[in-house]
Protein backbone atom coordinates (compact mmCIF):
# COMPACT_ATOMS: atom_id res chain seq x y z
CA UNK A 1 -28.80 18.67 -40.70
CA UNK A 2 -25.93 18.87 -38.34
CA UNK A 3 -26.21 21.25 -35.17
CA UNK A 4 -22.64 23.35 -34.37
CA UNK A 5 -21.70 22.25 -31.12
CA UNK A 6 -18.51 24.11 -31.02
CA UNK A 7 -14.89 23.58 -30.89
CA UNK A 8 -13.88 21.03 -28.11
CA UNK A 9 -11.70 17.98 -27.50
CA UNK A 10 -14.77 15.88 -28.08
CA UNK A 11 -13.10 12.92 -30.05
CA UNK A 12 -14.15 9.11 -29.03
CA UNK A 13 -13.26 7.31 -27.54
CA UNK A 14 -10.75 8.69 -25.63
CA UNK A 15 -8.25 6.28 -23.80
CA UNK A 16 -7.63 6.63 -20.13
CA UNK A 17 -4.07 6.46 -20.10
CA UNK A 18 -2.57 5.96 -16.03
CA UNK A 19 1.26 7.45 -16.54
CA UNK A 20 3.26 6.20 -14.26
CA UNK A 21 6.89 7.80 -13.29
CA UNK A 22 9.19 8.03 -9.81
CA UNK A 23 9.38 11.27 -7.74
CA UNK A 24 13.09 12.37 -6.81
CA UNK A 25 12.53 10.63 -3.34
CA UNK A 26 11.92 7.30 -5.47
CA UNK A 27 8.20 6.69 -4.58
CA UNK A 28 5.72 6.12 -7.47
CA UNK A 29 3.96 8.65 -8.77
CA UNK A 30 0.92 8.48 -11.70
CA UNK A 31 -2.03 10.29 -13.03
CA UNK A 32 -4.51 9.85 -15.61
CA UNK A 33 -4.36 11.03 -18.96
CA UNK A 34 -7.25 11.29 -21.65
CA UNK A 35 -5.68 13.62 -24.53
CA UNK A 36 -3.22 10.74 -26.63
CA UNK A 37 -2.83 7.74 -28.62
CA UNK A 38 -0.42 6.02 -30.58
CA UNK A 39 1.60 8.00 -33.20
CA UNK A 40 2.82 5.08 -34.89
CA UNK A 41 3.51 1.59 -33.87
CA UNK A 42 6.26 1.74 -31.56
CA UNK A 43 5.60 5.79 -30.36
CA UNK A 44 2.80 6.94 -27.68
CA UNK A 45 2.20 10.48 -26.83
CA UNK A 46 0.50 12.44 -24.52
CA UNK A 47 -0.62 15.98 -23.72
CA UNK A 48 0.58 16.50 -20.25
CA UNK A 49 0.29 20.38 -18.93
CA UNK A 50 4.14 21.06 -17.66
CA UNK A 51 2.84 22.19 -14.56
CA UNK A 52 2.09 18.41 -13.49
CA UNK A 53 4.25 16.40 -11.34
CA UNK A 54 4.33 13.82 -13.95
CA UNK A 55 5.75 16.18 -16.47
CA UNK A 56 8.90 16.73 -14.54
CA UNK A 57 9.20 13.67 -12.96
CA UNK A 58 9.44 12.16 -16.83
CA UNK A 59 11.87 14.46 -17.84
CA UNK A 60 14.09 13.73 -15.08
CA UNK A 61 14.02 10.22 -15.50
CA UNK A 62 13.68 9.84 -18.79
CA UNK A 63 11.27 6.75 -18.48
CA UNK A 64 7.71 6.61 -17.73
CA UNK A 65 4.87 3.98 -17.83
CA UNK A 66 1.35 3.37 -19.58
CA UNK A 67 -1.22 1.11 -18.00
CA UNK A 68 -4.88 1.39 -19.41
CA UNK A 69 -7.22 2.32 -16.43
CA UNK A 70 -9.89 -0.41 -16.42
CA UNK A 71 -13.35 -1.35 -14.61
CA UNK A 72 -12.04 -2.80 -11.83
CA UNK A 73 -10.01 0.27 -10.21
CA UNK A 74 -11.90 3.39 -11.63
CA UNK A 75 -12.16 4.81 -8.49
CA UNK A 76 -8.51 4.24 -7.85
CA UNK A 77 -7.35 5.89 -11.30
CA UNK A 78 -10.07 8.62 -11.14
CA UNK A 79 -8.20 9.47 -7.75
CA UNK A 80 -5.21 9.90 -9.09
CA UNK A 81 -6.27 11.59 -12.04
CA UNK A 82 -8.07 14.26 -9.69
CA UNK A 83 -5.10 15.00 -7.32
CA UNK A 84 -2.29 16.74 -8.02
CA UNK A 85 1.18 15.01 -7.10
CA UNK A 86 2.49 18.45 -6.01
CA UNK A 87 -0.30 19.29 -2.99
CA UNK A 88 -0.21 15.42 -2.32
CA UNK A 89 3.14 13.58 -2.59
CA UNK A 90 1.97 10.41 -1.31
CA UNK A 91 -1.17 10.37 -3.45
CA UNK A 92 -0.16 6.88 -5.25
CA UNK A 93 0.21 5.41 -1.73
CA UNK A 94 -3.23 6.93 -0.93
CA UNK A 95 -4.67 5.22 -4.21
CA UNK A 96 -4.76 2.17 -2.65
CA UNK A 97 -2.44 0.80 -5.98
CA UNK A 98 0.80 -0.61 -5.48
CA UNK A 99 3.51 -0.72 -8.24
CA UNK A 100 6.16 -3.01 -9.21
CA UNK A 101 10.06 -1.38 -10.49
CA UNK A 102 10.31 -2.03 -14.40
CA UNK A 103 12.51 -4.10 -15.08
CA UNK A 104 13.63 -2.10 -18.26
CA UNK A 105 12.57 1.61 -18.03
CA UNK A 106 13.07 3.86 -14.75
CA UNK A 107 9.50 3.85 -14.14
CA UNK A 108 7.02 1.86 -12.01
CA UNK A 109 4.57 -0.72 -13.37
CA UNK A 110 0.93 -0.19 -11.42
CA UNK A 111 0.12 -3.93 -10.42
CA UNK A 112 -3.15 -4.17 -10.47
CA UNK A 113 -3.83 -3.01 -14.12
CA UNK A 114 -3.24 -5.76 -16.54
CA UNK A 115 -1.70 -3.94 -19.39
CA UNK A 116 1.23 -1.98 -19.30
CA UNK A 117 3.34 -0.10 -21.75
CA UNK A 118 6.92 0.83 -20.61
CA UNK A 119 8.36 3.41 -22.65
CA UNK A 120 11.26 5.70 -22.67
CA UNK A 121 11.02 10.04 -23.28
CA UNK A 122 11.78 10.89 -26.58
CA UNK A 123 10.95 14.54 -26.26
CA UNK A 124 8.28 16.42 -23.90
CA UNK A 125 7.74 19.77 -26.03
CA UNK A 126 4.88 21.52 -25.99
CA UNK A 127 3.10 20.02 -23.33
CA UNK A 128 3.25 17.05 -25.56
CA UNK A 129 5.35 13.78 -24.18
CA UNK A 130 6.63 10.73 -26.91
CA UNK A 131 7.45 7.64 -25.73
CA UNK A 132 9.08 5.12 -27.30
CA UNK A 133 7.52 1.59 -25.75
CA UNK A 134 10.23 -0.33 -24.66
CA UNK A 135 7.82 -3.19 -24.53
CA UNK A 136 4.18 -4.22 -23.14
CA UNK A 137 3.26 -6.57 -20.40
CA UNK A 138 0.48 -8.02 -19.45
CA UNK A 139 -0.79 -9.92 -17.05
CA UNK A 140 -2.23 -13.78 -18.02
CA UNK A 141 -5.84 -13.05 -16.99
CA UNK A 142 -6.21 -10.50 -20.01
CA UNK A 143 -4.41 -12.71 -22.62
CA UNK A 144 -5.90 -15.37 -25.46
CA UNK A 145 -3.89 -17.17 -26.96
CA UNK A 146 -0.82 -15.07 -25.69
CA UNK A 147 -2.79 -11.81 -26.94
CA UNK A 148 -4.28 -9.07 -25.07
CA UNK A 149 -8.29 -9.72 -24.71
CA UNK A 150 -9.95 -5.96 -25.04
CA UNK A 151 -12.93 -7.80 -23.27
CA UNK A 152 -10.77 -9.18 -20.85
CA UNK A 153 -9.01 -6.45 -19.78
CA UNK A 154 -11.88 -4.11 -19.36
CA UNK A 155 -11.10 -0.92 -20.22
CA UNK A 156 -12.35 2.37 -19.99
CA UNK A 157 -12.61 5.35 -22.13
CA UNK A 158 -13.47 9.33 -20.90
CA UNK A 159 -16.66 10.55 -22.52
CA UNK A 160 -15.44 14.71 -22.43
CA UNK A 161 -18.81 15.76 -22.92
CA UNK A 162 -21.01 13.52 -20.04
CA UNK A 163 -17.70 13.37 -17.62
CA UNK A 164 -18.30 10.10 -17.02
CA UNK A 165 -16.04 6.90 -18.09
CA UNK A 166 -17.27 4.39 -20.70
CA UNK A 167 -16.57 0.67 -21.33
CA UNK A 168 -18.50 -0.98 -23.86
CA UNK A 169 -21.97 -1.13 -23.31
CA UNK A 170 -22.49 1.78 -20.69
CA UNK A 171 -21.03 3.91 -18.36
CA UNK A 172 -18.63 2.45 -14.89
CA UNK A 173 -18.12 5.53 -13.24
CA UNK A 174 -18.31 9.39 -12.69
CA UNK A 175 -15.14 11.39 -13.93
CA UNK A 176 -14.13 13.85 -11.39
CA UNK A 177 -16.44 12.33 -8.89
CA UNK A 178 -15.73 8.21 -8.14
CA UNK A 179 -12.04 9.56 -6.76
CA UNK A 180 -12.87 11.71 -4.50
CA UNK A 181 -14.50 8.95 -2.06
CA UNK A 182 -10.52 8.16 -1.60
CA UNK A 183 -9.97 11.90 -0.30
């Protein structure tokens, strides 16, 4: 028999999304993002509290960017998913990342994660933000046969319940914890 355990946002796995935008003075700007997914194949949205710098950055520009966080910078994208843009304005600097200018959206791409997803604002309501993606790159060292290798790229997923991120096979970090060895 099953045990209640509640109502929660306890669905897996839950995709680490780093969203990626410009602040007004033009530096990058991103945060992480575990509440969305696809809504069909060409729309991406994402619950992102209007109180966020991200959230009005977006609407400003009207473009934003999707990489996946991934093994090899989970302290990095923990960090950025910890701070808040508005008490730390150079907090993408502070990362450690550096970022690239789209060449088709107003947004930055974050170099050092291999997949990203540049998309343009559809509508932000609700707290909710749809994207429309523009297109995906990704970098060679994550592709077969011109395709994007999940065990390639690496990456990770938010366990809600454990606060911990996932990649297949076990746990790579400590949510709300590996980031702050950046503060």
């Amino acid at each position: 028999m099953k045990k209640s355990t509640g109502a929660a946002s306890t669905v897996y796995p839950e995709p680490v999304f780093m969203v990626a935008t410009y602040n007004d003075d033009g530096t990058p700007n991103a945060m992480a993002a575990a509440w969305g997914g696809i809504a069909n194949d060409k729309l991406i949205s994402i619950c992102i509290d209007k109180g966020h710098r991200t959230a009005e950055n977006v609407v400003k520009r009207g473009a934003f960017t999707v990489s996946m966080a991934d093994e090899a910078n989970i302290v990095a994208c923990d960090y950025l998913g910890i701070v808040s843009g508005n008490d730390v304005p150079d907090k993408f600097a502070r990362s450690g990342l550096h970022a690239t200018r789209s060449d088709l959206v107003d947004a930055p791409v974050i170099d050092e994660l291999c997949m990203c997803l540049e998309c343009e604002v559809v509508d932000y309501v609700d707290e909710t933000l749809t994207g429309i993606i523009v297109d995906i790159k990704a970098d060679e060292s994550v592709l077969t046969d011109g395709k994007i290798d999940v065990e390639k790229l690496k990456p990770v997923v938010y366990d809600p319940v454990a606060h911990t991120y996932r990649s297949i096979g076990g746990v790579v970090g400590r949510a709300f914890g590996d980031g702050k060895k950046l503060m």
